[in-house]
N, C-alpha and C. Protein backbone atom coordinates (compact mmCIF):
# COMPACT_ATOMS: atom_id res chain seq x y z
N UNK A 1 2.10 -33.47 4.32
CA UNK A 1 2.37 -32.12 3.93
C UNK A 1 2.13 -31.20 5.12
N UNK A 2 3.13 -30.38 5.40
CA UNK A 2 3.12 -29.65 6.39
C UNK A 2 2.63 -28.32 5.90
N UNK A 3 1.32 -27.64 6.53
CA UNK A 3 0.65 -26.21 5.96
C UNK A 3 1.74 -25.05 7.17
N UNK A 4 1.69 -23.89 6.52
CA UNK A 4 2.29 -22.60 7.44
C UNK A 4 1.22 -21.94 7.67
N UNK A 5 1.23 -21.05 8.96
CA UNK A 5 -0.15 -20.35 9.29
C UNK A 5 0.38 -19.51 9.50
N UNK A 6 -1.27 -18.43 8.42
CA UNK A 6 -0.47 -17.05 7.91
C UNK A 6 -1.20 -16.06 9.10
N UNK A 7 -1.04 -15.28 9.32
CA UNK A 7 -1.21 -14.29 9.84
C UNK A 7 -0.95 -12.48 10.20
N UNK A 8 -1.85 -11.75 10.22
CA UNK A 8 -1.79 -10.32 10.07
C UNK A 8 -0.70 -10.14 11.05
N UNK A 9 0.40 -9.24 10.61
CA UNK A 9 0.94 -8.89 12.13
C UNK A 9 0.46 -7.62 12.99
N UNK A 10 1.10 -8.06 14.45
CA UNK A 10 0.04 -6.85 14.78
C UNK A 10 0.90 -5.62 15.28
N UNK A 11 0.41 -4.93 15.51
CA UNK A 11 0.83 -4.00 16.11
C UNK A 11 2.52 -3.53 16.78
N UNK A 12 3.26 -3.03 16.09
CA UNK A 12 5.09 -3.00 16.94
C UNK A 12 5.20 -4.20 16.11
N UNK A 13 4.94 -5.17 15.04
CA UNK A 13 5.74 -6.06 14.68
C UNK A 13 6.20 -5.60 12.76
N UNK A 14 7.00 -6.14 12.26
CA UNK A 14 7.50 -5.80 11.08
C UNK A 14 6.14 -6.10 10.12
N UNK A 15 6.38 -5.76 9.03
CA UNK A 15 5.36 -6.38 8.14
C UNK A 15 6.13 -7.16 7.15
N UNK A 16 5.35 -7.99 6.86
CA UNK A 16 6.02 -9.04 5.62
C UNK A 16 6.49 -8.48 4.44
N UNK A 17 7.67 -9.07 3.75
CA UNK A 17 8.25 -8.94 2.99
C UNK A 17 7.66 -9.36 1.58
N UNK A 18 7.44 -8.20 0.84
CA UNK A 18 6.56 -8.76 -0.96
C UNK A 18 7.13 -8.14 -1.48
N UNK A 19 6.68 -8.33 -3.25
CA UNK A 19 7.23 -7.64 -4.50
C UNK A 19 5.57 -7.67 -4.70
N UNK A 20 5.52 -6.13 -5.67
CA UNK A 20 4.11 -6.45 -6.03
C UNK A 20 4.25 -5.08 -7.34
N UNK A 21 3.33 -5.65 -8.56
CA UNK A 21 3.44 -4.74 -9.70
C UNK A 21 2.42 -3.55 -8.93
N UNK A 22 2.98 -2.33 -9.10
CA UNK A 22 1.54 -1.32 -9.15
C UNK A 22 1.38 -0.24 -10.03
N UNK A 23 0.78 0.41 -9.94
CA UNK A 23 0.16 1.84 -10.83
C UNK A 23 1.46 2.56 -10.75
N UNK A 24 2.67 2.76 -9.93
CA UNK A 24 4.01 3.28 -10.18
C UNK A 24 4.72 2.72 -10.54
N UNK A 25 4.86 1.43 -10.32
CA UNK A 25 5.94 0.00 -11.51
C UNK A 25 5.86 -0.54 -10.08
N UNK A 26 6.73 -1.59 -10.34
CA UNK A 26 7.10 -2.93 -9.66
C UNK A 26 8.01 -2.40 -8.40
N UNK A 27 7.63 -2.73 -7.35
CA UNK A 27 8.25 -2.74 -6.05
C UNK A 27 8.77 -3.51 -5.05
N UNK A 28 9.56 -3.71 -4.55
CA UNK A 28 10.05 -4.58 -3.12
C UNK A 28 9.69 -3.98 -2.42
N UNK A 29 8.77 -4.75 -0.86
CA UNK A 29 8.79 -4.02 0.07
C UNK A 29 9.50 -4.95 1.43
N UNK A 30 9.95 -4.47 1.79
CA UNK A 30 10.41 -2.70 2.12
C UNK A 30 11.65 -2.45 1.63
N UNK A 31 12.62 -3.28 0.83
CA UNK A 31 13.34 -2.83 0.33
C UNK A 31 13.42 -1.26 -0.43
N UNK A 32 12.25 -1.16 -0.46
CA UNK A 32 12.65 0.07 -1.77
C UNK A 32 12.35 1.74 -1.01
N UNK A 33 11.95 0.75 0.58
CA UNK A 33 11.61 1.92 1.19
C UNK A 33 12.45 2.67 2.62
N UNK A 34 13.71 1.77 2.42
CA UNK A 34 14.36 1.92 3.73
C UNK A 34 14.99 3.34 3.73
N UNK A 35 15.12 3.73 5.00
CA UNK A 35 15.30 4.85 5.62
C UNK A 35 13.86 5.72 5.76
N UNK A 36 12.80 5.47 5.47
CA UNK A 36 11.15 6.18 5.25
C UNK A 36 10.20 5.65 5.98
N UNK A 37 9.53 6.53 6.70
CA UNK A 37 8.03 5.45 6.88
C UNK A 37 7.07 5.54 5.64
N UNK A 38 6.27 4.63 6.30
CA UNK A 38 5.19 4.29 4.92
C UNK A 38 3.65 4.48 5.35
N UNK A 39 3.05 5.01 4.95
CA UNK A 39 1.93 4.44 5.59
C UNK A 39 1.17 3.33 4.56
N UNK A 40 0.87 2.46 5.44
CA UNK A 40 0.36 1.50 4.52
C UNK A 40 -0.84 1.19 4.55
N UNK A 41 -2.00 1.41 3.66
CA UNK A 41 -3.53 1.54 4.00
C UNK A 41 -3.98 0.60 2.80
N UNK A 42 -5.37 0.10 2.85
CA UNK A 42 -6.07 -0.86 1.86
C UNK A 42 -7.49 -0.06 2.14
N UNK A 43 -8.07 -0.53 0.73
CA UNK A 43 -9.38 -0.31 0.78
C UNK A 43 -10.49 -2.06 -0.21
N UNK A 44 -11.74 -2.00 0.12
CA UNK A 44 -12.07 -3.44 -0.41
C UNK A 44 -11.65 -3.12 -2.35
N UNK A 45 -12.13 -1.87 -3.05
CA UNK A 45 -12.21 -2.23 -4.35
C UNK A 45 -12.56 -0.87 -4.65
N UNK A 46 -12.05 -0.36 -6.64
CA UNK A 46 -12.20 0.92 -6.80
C UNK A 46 -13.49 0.60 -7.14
N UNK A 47 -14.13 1.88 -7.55
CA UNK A 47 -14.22 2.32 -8.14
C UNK A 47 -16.05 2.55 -6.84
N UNK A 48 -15.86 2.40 -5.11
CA UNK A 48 -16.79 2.91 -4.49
C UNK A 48 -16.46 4.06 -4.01
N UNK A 49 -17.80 5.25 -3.57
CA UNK A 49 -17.65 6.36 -3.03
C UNK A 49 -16.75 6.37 -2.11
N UNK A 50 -16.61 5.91 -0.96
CA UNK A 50 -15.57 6.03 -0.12
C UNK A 50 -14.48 5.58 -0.20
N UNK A 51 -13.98 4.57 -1.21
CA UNK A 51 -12.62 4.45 -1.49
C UNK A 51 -11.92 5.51 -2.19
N UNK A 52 -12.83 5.85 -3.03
CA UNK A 52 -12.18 6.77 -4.30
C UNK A 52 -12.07 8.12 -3.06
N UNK A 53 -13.33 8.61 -2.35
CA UNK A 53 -12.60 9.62 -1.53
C UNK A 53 -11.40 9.80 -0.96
N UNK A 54 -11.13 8.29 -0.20
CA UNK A 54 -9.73 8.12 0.28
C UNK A 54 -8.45 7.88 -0.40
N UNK A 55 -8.55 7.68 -1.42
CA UNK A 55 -7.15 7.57 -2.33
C UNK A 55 -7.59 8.89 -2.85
N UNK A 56 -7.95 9.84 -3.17
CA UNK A 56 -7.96 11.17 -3.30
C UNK A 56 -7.61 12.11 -2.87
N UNK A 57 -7.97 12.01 -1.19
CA UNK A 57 -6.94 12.37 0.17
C UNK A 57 -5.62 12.34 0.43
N UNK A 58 -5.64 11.09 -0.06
CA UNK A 58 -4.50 10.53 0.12
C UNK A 58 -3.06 11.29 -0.85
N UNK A 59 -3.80 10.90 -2.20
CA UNK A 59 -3.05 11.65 -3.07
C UNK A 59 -3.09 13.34 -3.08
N UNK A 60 -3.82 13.46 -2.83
CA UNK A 60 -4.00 15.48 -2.53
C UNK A 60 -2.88 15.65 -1.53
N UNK A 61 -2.44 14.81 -0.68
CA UNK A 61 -1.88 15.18 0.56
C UNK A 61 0.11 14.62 0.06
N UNK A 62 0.34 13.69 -0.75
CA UNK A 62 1.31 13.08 -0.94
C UNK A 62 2.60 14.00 -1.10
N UNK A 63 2.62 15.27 -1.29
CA UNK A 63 3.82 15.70 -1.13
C UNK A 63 4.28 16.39 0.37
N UNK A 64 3.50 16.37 1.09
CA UNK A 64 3.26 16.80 2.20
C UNK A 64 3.77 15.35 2.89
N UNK A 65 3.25 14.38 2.90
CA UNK A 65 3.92 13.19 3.19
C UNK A 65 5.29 12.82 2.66
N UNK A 66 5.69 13.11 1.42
CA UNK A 66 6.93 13.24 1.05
C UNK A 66 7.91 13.80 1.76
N UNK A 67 7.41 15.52 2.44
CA UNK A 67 7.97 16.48 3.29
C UNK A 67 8.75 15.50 4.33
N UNK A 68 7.83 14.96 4.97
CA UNK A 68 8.30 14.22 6.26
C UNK A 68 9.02 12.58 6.36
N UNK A 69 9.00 12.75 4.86
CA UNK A 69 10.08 11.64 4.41
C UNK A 69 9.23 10.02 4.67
N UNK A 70 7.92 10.50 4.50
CA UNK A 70 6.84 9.21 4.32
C UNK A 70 6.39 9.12 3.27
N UNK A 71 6.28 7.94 2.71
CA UNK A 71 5.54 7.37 1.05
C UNK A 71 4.19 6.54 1.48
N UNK A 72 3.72 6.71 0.87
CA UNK A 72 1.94 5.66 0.47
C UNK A 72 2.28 4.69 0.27
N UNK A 73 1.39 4.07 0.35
CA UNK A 73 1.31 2.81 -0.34
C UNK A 73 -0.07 2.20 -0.06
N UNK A 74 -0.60 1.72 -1.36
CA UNK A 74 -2.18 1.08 -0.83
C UNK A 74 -2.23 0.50 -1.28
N UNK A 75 -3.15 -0.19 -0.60
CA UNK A 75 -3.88 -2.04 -1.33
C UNK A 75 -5.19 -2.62 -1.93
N UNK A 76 -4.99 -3.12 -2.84
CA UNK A 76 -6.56 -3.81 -2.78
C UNK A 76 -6.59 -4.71 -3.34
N UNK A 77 -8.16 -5.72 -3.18
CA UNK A 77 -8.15 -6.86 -4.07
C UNK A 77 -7.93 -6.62 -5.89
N UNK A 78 -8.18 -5.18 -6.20
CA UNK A 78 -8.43 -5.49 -7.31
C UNK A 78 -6.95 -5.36 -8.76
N UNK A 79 -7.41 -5.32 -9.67
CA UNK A 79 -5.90 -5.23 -10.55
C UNK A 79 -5.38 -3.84 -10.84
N UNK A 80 -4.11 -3.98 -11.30
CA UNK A 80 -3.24 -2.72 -12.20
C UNK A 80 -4.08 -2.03 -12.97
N UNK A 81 -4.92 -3.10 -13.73
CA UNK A 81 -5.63 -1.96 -14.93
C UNK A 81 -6.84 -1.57 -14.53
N UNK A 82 -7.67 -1.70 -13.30
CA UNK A 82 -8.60 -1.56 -12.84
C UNK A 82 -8.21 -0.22 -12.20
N UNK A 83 -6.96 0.00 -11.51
CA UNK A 83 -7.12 1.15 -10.68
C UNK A 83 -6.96 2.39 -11.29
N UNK A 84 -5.71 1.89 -12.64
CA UNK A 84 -5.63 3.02 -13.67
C UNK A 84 -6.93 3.74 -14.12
N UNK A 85 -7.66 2.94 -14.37
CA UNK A 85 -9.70 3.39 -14.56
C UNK A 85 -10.01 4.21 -14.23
């Protein structure tokens, strides 16, 4: 059996191609985002002081990012119904 080795890309390279359910519905990326940048940020898990600050920011700021024809997008280990929380 032959294993594939995964790896972060870095810097100037594309990012991998997923589908993933979230708190706005189901997405392709980057399909669903072409012609836009994205910024794409993670945090470890809700529901700590400094995460929740930063998706707060984040969202306070989102139409302003809209302005310039950029969308969010964030990550974490944890689930759909956890973040709704």
């Amino acid at each position: 059996m032959t294993e594939t080795a995964v790896r972060v890309p870095l810097i100037g390279e594309d990012a991998p191609r997923f589908e993933a359910e979230t708190t706005q519905g189901f997405i392709k990326f980057p399909d669903d985002f072409l012609g836009k940048w994205v910024i794409f940020f993670s945090h470890p898990a809700d529901f700590t002081p400094v995460c929740t600050t930063e998706f707060i920011t984040f969202a306070s700021m989102q139409k302003e990012f809209q302005a310039m024809n950029c969308e969010l997008l964030g990550l974490s280990i944890d689930s759909t119904f956890s973040h709704i929380a």
